[in-house]
PDB file of N, CA and C in Angstrom:
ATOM      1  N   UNK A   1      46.040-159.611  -8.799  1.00  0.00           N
ATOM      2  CA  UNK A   1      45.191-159.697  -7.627  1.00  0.00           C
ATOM      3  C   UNK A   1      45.952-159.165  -6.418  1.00  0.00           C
ATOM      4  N   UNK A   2      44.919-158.772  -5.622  1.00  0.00           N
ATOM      5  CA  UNK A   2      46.128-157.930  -4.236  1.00  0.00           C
ATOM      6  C   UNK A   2      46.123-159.136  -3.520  1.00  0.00           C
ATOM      7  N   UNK A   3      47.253-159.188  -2.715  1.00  0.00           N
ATOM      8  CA  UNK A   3      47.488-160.275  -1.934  1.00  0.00           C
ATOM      9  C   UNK A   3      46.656-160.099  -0.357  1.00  0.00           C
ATOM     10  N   UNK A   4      45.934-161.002   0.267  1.00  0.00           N
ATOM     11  CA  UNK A   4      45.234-160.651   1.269  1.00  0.00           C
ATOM     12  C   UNK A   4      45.431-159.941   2.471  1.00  0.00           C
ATOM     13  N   UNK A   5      46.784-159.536   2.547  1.00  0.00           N
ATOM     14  CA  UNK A   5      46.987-158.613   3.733  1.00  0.00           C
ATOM     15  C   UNK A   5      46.579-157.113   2.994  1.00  0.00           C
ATOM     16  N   UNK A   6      46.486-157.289   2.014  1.00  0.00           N
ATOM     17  CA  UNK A   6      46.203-155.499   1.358  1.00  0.00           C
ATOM     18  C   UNK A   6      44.785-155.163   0.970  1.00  0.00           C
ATOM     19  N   UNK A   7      43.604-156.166   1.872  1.00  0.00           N
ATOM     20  CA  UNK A   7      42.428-156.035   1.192  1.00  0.00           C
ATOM     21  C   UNK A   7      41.428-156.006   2.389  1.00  0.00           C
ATOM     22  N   UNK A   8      40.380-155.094   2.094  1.00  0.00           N
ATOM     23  CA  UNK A   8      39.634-155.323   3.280  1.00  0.00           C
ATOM     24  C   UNK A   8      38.327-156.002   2.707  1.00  0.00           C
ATOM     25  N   UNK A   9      37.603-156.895   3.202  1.00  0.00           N
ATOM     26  CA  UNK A   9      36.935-157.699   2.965  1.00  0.00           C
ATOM     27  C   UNK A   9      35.745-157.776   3.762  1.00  0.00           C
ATOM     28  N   UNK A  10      35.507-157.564   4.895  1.00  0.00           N
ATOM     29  CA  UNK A  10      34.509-157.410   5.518  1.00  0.00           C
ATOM     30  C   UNK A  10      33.688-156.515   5.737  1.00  0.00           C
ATOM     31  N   UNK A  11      32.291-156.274   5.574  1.00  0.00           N
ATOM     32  CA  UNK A  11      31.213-155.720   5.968  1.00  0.00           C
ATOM     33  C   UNK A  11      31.303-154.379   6.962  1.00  0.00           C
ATOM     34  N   UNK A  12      31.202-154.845   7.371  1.00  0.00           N
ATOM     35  CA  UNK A  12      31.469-154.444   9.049  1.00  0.00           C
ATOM     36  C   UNK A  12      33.073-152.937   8.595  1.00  0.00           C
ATOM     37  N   UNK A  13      34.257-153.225   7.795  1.00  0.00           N
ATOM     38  CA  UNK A  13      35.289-152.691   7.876  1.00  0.00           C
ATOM     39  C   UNK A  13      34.895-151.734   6.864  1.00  0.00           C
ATOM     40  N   UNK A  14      34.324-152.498   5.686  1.00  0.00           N
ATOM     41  CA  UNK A  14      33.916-151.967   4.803  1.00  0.00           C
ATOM     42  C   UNK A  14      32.965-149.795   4.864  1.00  0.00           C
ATOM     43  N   UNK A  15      31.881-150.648   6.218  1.00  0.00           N
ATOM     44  CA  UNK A  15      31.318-149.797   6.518  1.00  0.00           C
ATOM     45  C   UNK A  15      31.851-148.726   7.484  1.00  0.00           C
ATOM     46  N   UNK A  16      33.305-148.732   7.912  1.00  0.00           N
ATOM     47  CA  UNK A  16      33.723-147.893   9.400  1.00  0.00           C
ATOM     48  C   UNK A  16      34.182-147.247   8.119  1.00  0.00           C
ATOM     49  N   UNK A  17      35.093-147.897   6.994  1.00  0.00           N
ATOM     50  CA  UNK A  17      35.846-146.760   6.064  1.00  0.00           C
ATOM     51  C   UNK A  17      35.054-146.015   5.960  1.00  0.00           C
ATOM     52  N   UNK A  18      33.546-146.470   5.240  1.00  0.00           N
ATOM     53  CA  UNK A  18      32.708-145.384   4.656  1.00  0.00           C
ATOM     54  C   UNK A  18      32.395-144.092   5.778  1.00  0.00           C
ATOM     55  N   UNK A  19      32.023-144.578   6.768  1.00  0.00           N
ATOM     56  CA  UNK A  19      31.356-143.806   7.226  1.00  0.00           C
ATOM     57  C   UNK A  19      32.464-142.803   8.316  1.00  0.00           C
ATOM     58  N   UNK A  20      33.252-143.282   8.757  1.00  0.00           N
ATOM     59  CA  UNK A  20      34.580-142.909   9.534  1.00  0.00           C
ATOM     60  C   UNK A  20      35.542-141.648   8.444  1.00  0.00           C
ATOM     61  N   UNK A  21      35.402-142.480   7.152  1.00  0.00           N
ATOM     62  CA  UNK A  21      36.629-141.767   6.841  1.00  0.00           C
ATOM     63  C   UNK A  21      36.200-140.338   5.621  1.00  0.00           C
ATOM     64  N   UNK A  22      37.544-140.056   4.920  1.00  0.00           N
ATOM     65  CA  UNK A  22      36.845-138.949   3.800  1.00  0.00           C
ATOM     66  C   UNK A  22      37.151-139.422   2.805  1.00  0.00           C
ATOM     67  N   UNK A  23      36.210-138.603   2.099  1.00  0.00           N
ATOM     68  CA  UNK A  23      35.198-138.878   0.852  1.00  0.00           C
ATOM     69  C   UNK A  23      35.011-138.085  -0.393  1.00  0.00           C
ATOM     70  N   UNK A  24      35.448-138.886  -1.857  1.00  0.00           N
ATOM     71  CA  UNK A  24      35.919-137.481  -2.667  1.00  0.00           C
ATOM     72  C   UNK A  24      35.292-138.320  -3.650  1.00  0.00           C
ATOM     73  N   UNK A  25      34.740-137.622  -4.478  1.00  0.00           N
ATOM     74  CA  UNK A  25      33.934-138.432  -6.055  1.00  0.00           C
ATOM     75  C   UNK A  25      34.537-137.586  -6.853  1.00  0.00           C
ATOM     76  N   UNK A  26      34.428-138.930  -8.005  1.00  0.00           N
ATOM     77  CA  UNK A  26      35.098-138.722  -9.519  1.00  0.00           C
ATOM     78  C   UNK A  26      33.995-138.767 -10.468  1.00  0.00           C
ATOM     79  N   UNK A  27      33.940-139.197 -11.545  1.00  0.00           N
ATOM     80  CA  UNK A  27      33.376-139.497 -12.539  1.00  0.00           C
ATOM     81  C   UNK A  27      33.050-140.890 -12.392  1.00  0.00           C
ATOM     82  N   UNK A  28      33.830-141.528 -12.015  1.00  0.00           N
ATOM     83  CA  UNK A  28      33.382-143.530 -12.751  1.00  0.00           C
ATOM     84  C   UNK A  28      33.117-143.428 -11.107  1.00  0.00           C
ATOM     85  N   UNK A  29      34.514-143.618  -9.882  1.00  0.00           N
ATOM     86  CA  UNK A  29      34.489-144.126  -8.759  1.00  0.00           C
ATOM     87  C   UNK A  29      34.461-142.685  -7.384  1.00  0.00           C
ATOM     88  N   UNK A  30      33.690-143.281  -6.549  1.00  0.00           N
ATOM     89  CA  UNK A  30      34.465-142.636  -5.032  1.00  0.00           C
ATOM     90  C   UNK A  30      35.236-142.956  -4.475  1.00  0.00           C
ATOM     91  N   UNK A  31      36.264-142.549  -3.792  1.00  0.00           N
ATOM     92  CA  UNK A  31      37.064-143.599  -3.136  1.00  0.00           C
ATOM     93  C   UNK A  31      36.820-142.524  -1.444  1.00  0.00           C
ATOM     94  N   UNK A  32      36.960-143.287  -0.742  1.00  0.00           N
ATOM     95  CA  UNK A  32      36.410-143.328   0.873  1.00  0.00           C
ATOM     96  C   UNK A  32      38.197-143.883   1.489  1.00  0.00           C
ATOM     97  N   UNK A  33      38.787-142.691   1.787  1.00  0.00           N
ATOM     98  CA  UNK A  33      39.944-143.376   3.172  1.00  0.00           C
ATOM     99  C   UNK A  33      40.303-142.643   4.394  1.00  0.00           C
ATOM    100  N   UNK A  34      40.634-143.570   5.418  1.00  0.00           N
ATOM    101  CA  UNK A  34      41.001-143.209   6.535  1.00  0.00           C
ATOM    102  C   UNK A  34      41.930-144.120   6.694  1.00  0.00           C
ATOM    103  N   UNK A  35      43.171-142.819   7.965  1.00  0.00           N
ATOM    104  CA  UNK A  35      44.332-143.550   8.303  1.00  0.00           C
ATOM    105  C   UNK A  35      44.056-144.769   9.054  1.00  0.00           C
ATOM    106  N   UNK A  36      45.315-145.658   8.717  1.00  0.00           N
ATOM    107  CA  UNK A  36      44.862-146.883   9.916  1.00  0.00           C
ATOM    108  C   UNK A  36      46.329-146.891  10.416  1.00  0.00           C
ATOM    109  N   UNK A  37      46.705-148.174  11.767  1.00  0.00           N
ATOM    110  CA  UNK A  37      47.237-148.201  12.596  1.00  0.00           C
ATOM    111  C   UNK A  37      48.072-149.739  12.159  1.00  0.00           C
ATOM    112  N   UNK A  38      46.889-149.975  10.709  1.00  0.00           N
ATOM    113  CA  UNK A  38      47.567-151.374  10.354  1.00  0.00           C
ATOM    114  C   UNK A  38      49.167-151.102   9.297  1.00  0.00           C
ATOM    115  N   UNK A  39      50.191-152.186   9.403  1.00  0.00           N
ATOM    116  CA  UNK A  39      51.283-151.990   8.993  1.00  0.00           C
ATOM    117  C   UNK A  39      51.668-152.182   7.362  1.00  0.00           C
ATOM    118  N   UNK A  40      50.382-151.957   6.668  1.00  0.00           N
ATOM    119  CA  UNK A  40      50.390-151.602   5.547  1.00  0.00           C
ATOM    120  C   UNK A  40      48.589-150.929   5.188  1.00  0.00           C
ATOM    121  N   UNK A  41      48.747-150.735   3.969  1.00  0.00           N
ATOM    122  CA  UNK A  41      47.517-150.346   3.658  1.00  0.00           C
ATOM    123  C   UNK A  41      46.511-151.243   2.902  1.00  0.00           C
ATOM    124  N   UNK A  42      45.243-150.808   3.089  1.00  0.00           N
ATOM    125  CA  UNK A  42      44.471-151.845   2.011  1.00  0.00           C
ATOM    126  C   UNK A  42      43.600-151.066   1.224  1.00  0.00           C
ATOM    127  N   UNK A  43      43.004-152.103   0.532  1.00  0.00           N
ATOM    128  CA  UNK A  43      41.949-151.745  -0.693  1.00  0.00           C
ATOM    129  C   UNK A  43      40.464-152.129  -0.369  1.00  0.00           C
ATOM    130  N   UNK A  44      39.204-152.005  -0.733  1.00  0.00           N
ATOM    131  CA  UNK A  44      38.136-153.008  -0.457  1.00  0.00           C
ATOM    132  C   UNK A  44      37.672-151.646  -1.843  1.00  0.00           C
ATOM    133  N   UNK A  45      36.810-153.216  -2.472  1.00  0.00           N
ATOM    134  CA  UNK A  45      35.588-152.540  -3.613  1.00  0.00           C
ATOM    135  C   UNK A  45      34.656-153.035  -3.425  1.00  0.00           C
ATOM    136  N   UNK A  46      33.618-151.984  -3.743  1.00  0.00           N
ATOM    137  CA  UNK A  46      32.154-152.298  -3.828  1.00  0.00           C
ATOM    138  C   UNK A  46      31.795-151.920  -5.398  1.00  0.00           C
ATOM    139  N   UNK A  47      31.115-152.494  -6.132  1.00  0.00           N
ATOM    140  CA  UNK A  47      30.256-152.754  -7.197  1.00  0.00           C
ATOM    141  C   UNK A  47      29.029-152.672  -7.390  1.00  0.00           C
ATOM    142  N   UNK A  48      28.221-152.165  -7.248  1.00  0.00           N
ATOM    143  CA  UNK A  48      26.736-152.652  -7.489  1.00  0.00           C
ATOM    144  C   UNK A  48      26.240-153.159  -8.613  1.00  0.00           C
ATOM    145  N   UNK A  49      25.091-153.914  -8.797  1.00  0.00           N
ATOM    146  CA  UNK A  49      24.180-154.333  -9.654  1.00  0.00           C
ATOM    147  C   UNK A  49      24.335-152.745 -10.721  1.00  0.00           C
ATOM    148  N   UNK A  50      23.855-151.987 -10.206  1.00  0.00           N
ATOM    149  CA  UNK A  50      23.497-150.730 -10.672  1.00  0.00           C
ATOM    150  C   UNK A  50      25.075-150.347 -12.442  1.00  0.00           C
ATOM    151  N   UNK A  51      25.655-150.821 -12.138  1.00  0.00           N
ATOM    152  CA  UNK A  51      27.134-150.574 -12.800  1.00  0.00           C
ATOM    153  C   UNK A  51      26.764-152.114 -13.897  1.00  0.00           C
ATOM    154  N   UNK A  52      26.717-153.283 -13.858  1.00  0.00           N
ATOM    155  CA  UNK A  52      25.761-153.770 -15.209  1.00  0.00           C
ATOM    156  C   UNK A  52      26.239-155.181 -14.525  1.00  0.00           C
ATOM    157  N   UNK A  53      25.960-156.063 -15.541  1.00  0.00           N
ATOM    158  CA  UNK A  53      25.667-157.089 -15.222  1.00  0.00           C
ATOM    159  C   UNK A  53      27.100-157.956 -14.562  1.00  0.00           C
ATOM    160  N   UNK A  54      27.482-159.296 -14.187  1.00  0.00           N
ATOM    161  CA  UNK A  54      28.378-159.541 -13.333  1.00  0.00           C
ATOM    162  C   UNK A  54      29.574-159.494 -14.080  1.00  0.00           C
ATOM    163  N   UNK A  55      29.473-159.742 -15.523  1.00  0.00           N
ATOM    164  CA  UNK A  55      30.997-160.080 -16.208  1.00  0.00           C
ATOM    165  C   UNK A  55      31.356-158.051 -16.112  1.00  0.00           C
ATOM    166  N   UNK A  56      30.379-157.156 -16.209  1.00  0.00           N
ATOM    167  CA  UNK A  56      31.184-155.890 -16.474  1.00  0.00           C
ATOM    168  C   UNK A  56      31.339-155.776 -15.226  1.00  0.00           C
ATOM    169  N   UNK A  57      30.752-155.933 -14.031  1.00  0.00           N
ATOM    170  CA  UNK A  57      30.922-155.708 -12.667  1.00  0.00           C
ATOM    171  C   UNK A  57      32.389-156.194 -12.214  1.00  0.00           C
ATOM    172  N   UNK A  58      32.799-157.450 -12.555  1.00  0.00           N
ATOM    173  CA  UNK A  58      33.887-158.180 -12.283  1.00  0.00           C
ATOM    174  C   UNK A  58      35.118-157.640 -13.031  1.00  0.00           C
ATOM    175  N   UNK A  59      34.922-156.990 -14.573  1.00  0.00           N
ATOM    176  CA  UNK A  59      35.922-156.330 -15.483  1.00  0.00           C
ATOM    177  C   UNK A  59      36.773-155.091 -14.631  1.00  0.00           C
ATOM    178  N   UNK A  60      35.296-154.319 -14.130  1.00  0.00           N
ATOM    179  CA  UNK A  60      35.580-153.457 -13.305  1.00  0.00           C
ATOM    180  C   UNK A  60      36.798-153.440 -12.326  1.00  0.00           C
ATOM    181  N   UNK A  61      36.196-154.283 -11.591  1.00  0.00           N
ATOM    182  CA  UNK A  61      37.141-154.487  -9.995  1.00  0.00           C
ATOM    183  C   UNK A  61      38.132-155.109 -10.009  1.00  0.00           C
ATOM    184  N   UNK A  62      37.897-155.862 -11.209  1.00  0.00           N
ATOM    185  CA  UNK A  62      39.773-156.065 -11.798  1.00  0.00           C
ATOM    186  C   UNK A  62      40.560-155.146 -12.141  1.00  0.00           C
ATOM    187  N   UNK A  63      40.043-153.956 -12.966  1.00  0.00           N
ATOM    188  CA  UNK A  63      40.613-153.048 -13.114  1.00  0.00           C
ATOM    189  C   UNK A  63      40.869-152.301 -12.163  1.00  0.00           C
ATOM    190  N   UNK A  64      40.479-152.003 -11.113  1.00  0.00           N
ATOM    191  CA  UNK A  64      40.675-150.985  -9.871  1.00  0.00           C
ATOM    192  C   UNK A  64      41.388-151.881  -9.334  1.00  0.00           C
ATOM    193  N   UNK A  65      41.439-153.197  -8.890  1.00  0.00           N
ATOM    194  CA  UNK A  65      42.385-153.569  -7.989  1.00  0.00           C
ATOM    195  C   UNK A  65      43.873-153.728  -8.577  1.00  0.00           C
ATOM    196  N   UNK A  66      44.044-153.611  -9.858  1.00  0.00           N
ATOM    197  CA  UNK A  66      45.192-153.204 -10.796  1.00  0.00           C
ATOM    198  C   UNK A  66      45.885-152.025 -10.631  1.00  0.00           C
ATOM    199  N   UNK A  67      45.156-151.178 -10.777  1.00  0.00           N
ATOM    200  CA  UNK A  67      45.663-149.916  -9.975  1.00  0.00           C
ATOM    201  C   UNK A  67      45.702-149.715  -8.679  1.00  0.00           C
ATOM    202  N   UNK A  68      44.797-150.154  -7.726  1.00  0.00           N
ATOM    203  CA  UNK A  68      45.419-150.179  -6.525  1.00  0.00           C
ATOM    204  C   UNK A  68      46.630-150.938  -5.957  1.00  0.00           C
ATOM    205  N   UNK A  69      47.089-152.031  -7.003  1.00  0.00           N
ATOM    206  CA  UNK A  69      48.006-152.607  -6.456  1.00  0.00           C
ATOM    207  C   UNK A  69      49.168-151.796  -7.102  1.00  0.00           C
ATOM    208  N   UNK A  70      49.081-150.616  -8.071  1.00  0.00           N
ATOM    209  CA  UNK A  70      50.291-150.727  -8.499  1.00  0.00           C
ATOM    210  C   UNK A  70      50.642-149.081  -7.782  1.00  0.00           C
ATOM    211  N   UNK A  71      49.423-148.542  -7.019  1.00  0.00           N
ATOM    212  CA  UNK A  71      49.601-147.392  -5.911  1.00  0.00           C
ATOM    213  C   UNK A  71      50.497-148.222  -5.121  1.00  0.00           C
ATOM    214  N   UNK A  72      49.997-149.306  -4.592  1.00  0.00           N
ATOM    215  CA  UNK A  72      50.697-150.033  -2.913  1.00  0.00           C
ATOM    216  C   UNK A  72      52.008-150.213  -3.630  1.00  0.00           C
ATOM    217  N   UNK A  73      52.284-150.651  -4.818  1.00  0.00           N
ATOM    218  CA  UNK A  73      53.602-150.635  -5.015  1.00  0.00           C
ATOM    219  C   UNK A  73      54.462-149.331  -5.282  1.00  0.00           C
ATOM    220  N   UNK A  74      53.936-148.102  -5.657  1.00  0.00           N
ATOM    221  CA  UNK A  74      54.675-147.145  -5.273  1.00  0.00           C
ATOM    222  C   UNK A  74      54.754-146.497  -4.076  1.00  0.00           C
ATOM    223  N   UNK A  75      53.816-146.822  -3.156  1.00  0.00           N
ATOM    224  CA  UNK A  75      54.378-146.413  -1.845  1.00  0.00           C
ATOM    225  C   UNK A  75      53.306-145.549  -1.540  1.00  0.00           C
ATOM    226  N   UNK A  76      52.417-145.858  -0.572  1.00  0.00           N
ATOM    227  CA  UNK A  76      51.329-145.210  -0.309  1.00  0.00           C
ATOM    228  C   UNK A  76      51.283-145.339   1.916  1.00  0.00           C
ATOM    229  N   UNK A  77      50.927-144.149   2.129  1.00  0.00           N
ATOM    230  CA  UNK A  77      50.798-144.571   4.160  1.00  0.00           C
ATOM    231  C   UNK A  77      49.986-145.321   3.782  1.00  0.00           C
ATOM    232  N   UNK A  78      50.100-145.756   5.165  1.00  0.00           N
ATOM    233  CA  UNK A  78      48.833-146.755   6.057  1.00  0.00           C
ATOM    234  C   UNK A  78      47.451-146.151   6.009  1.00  0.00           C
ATOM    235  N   UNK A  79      46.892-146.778   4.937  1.00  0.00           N
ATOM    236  CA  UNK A  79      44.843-146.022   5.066  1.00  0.00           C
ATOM    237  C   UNK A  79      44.297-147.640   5.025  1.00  0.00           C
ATOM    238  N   UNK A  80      43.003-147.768   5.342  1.00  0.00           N
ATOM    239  CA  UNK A  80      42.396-148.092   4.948  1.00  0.00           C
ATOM    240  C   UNK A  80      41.534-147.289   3.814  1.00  0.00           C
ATOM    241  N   UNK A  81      41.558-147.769   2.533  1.00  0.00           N
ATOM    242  CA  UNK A  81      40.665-147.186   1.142  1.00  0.00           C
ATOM    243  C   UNK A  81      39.323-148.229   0.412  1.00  0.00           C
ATOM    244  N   UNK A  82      38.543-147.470   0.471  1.00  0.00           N
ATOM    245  CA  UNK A  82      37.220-148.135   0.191  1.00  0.00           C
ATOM    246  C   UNK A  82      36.750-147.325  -1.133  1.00  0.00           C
ATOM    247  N   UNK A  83      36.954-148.180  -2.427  1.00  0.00           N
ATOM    248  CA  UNK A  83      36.524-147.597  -3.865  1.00  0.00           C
ATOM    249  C   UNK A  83      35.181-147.844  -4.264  1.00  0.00           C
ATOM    250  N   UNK A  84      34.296-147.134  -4.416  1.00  0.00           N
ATOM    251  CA  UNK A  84      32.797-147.232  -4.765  1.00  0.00           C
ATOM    252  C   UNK A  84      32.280-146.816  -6.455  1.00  0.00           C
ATOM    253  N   UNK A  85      32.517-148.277  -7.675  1.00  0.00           N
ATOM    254  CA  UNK A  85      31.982-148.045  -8.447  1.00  0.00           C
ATOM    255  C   UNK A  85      31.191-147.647  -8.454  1.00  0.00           C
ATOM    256  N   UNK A  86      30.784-146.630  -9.717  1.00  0.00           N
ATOM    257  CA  UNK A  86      29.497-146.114 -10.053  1.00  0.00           C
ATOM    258  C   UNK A  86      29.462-146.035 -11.342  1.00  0.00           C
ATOM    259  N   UNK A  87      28.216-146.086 -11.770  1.00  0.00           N
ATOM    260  CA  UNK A  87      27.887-146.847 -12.929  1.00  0.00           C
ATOM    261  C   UNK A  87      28.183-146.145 -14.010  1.00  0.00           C
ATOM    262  N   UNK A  88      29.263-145.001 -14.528  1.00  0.00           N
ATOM    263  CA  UNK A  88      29.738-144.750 -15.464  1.00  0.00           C
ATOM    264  C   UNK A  88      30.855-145.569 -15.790  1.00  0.00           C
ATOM    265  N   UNK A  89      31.725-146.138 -14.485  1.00  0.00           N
ATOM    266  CA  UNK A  89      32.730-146.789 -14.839  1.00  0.00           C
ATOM    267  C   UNK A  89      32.511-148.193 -16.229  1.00  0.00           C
ATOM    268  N   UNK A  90      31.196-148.613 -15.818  1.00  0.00           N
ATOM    269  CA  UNK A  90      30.963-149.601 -16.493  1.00  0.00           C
ATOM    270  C   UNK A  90      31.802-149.482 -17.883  1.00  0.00           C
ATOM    271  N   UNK A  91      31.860-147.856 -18.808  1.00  0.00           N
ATOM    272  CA  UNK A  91      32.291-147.649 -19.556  1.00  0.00           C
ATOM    273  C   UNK A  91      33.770-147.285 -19.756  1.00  0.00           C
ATOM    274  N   UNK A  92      34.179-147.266 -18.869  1.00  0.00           N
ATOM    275  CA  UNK A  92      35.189-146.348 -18.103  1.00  0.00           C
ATOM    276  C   UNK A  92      36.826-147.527 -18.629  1.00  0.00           C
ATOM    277  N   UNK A  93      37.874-146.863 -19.317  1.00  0.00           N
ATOM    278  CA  UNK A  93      38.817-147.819 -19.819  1.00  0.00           C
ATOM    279  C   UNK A  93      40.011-148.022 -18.282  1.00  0.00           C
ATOM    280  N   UNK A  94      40.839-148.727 -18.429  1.00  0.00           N
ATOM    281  CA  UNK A  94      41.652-148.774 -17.298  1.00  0.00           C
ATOM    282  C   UNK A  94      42.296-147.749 -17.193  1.00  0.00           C
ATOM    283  N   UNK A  95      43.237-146.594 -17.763  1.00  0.00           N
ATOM    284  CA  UNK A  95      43.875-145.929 -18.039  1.00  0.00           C
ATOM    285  C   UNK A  95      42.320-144.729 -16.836  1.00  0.00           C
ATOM    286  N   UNK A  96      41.323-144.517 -17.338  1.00  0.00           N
ATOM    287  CA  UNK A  96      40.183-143.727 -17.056  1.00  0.00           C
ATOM    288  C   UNK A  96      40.303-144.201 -15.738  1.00  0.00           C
ATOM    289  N   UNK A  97      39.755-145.302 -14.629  1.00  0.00           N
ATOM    290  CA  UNK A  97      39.708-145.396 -14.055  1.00  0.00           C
ATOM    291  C   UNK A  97      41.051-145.836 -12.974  1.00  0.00           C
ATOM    292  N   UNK A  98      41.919-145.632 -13.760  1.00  0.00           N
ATOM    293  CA  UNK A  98      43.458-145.637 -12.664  1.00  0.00           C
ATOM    294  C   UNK A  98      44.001-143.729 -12.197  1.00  0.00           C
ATOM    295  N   UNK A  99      43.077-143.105 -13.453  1.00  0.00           N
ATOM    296  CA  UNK A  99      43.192-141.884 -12.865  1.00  0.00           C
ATOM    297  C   UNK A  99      41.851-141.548 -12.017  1.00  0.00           C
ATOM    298  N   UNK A 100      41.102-141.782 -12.174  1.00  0.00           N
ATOM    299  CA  UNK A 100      40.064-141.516 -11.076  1.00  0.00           C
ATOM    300  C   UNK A 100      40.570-141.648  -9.811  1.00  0.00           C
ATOM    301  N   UNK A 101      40.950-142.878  -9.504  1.00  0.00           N
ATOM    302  CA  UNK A 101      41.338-143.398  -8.425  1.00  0.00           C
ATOM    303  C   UNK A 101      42.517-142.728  -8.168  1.00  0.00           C
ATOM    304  N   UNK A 102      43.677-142.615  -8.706  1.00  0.00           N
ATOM    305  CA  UNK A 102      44.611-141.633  -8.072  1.00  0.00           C
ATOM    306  C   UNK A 102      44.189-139.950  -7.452  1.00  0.00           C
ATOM    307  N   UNK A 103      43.091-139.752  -8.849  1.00  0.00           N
ATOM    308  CA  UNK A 103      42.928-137.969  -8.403  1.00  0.00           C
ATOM    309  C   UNK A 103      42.391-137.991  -6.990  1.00  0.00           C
ATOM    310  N   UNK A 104      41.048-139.347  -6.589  1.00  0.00           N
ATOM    311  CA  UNK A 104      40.417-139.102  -5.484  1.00  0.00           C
ATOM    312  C   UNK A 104      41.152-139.693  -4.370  1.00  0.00           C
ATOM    313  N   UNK A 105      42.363-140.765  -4.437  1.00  0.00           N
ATOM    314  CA  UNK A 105      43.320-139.959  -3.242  1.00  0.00           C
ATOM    315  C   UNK A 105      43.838-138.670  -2.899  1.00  0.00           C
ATOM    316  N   UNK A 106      44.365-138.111  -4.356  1.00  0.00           N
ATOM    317  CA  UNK A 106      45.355-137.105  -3.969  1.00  0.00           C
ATOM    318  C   UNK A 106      44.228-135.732  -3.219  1.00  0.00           C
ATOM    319  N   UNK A 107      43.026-135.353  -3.816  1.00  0.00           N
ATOM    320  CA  UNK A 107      42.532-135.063  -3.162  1.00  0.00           C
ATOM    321  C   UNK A 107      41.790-135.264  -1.914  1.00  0.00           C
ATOM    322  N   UNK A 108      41.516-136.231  -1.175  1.00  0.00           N
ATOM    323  CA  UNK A 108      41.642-136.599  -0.104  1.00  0.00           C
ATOM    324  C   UNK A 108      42.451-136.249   1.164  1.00  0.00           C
ATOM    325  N   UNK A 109      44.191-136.206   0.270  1.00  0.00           N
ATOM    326  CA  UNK A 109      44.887-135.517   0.973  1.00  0.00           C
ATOM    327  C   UNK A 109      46.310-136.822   1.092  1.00  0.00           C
ATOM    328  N   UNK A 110      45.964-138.000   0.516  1.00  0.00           N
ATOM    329  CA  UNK A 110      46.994-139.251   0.683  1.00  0.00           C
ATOM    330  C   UNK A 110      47.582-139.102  -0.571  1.00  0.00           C
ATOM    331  N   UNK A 111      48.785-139.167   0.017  1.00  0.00           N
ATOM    332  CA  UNK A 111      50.038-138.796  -1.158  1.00  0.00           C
ATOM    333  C   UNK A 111      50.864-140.517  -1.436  1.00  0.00           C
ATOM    334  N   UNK A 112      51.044-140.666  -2.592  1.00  0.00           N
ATOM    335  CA  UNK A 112      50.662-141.827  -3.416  1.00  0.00           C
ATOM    336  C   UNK A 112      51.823-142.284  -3.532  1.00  0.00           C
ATOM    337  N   UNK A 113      52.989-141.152  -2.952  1.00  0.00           N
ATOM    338  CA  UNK A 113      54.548-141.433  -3.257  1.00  0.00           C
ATOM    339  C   UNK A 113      55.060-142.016  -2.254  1.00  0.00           C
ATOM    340  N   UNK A 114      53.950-142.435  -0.815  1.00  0.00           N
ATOM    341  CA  UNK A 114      54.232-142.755   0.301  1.00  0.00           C
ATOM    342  C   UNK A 114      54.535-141.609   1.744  1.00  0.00           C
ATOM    343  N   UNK A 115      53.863-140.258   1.392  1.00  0.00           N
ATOM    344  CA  UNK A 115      54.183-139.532   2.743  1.00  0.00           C
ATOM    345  C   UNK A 115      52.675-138.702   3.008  1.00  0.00           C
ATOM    346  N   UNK A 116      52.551-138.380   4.083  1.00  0.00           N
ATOM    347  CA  UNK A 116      50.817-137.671   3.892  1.00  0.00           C
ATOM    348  C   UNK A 116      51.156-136.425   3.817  1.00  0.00           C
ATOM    349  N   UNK A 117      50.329-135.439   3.176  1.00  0.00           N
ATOM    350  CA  UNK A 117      50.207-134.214   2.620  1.00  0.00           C
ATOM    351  C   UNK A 117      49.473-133.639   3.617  1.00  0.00           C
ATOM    352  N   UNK A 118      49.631-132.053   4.399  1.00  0.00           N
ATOM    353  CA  UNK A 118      48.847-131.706   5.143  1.00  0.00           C
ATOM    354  C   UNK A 118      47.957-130.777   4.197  1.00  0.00           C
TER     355      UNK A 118
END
């Protein structure tokens, strides 16, 4: 589990990533980031109904926040990142969706080793 300084949780934050920041789709997930000013980085997931019922919904976002925690542990800047299952993931193994999520940082432009890429 990410520890609560590495998670964004609110509505409201949820929605500035989306709409504030950039935006790259994969296959299972999108992931949505913009730099922040905060002294580490975070994570926030969204799930929908649409991706299946709550136990695969929950399988899911365990799995992404697995890999996002083990990005923050190799060293990632300061973003706020907002991951948007979509309903292939439902099928989608961890290994599948830890590369999703890396490719749609690196294209984004956030470099995962901890420095930003111009």
């Amino acid at each position: 589990m990410l520890p609560q300084q590495h998670r964004v949780r609110k509505g409201n934050e949820l929605r500035n990533v989306m709409r504030s920041g950039t935006r790259k789709g994969c296959r299972n997930v999108v992931v949505f980031a913009t730099p922040t000013k905060n002294p580490v980085p975070r994570f926030g997931f969204i799930v929908s109904k649409k991706v299946g019922n709550a136990a695969v919904r929950n399988l899911v976002k365990r799995r992404l926040r697995a890999s996002a925690w083990e990005i923050i542990k190799e060293g990632i800047p300061n973003h706020d990142v907002v991951v948007r299952g979509l309903p292939a993931a439902a099928h989608a193994d961890y290994n599948t969706l830890n590369t999703d999520l890396r490719n749609g940082l690196r294209r984004i432009g956030v470099d995962i080793s901890g420095t930003q890429q111009k």
